[in-house]
Protein backbone atom coordinates (compact mmCIF):
# COMPACT_ATOMS: atom_id res chain seq x y z
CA UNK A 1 -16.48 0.55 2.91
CA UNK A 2 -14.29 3.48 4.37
CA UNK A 3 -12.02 5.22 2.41
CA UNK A 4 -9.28 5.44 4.94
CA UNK A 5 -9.13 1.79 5.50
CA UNK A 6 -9.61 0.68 1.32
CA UNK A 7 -6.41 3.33 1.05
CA UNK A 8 -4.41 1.36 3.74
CA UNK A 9 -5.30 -1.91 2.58
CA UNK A 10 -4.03 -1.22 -0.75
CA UNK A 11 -1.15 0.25 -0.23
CA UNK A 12 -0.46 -2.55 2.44
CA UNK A 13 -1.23 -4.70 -0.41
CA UNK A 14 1.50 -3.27 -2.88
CA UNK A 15 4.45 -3.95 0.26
CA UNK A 16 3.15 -7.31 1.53
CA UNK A 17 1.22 -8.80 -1.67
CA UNK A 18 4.49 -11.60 -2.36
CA UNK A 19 4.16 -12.79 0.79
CA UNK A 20 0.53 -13.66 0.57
CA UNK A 21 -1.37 -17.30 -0.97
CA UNK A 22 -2.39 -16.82 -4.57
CA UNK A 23 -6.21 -16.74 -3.42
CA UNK A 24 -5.79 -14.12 -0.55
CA UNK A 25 -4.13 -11.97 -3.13
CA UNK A 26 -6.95 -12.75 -5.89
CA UNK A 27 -9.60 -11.96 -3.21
CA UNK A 28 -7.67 -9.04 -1.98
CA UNK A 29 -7.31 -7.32 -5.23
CA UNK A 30 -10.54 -7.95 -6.43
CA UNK A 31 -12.32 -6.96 -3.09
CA UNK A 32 -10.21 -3.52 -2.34
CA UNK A 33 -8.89 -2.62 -5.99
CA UNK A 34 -11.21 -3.40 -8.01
CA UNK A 35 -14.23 -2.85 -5.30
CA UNK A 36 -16.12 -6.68 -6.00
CA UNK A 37 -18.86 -7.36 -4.02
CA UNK A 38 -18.16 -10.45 -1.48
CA UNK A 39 -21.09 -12.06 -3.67
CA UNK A 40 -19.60 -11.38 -6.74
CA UNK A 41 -16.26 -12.65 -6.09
CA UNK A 42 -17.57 -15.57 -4.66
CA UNK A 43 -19.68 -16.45 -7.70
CA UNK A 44 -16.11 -15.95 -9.56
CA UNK A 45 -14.58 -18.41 -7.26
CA UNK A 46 -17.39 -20.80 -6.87
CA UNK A 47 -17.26 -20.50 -2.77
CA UNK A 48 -19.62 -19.28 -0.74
CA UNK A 49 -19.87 -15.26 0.02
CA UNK A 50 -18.98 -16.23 3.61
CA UNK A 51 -15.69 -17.79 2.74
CA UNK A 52 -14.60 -14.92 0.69
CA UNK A 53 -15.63 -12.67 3.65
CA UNK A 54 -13.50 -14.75 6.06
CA UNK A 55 -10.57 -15.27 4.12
CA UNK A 56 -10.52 -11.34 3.31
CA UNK A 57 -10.77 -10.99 7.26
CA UNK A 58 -7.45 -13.09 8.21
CA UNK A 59 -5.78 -11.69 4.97
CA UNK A 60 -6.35 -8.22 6.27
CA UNK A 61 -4.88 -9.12 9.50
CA UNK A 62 -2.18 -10.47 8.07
CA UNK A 63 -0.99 -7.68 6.28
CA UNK A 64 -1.22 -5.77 9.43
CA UNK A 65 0.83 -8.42 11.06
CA UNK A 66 3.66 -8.01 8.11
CA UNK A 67 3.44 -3.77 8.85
CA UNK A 68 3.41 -4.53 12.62
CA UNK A 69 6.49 -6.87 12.06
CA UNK A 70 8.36 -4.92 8.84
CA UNK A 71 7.28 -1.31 8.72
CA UNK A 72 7.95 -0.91 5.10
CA UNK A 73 4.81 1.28 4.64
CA UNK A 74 4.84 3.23 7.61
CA UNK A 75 9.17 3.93 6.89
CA UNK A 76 8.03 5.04 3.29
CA UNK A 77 5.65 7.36 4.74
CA UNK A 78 8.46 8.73 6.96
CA UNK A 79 10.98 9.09 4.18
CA UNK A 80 8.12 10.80 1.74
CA UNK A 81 7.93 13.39 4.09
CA UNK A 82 11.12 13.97 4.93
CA UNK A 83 12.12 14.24 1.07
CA UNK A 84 9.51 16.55 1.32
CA UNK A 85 10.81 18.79 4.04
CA UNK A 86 14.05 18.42 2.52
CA UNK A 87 12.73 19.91 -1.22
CA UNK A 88 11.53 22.84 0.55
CA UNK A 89 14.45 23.49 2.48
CA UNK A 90 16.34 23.32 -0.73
CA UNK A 91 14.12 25.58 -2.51
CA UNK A 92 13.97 27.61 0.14
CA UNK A 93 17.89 28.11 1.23
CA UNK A 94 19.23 26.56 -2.64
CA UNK A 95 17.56 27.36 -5.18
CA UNK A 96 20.84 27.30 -7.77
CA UNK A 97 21.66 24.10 -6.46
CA UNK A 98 20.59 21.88 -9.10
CA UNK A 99 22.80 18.85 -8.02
CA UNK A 100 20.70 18.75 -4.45
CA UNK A 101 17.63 19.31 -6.30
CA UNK A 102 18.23 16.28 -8.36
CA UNK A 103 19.60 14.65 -6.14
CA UNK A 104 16.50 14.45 -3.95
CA UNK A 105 14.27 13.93 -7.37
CA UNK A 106 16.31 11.26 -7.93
CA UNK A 107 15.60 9.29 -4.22
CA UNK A 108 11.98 10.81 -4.78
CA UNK A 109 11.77 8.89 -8.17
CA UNK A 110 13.25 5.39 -6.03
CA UNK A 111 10.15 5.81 -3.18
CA UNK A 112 7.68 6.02 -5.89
């Protein structure tokens, strides 16, 4: 399994997880977080490795549906790197400015 796409699928899975079925988020968790085999989840599920594999399938569309739709992981990339730029800036043209500094540590802290 790729890294890139295990990353994205998790992280998808922490914004959209509420809005999936109980199983698809069993199956998802178990398949990308805690990196089950198709076989061995479906021995924990008592279903065949073929309808784990299929229901992983939709689910993973699904949460690219909800990013396509709601860009809440894609905006907290944005703002991460903007906070970013903005901590440098600060450093860079502020460093006595405490307030700003925790200001931004503060909105850092809220992303995370």
């Amino acid at each position: 399994m790729e890294i890139e796409k295990t990353n994205r699928m998790n992280a998808l899975f922490e914004f959209y997880s509420t809005l999936l079925t109980e199983k698809q988020m069993n199956y998802m968790e178990l398949y990308y977080a805690n990196d089950f085999s198709l076989g061995e989840i479906a021995e924990e599920f008592n279903v065949s490795r073929q309808a784990v594999y299929d229901n992983i399938k939709r689910t993973e569309k699904i949460l690219e549906d909800y990013e396509r739709k709601l860009h809440m992981f894609s905006d907290y990339i944005v703002r991460s790197e903007l906070l970013d730029q903005l901590n440098d800036y600060l450093a860079e043209h502020y460093p006595q400015d405490t307030t700003l500094a925790n200001f931004v540590r503060d909105i850092q802290e809220i992303e995370e």
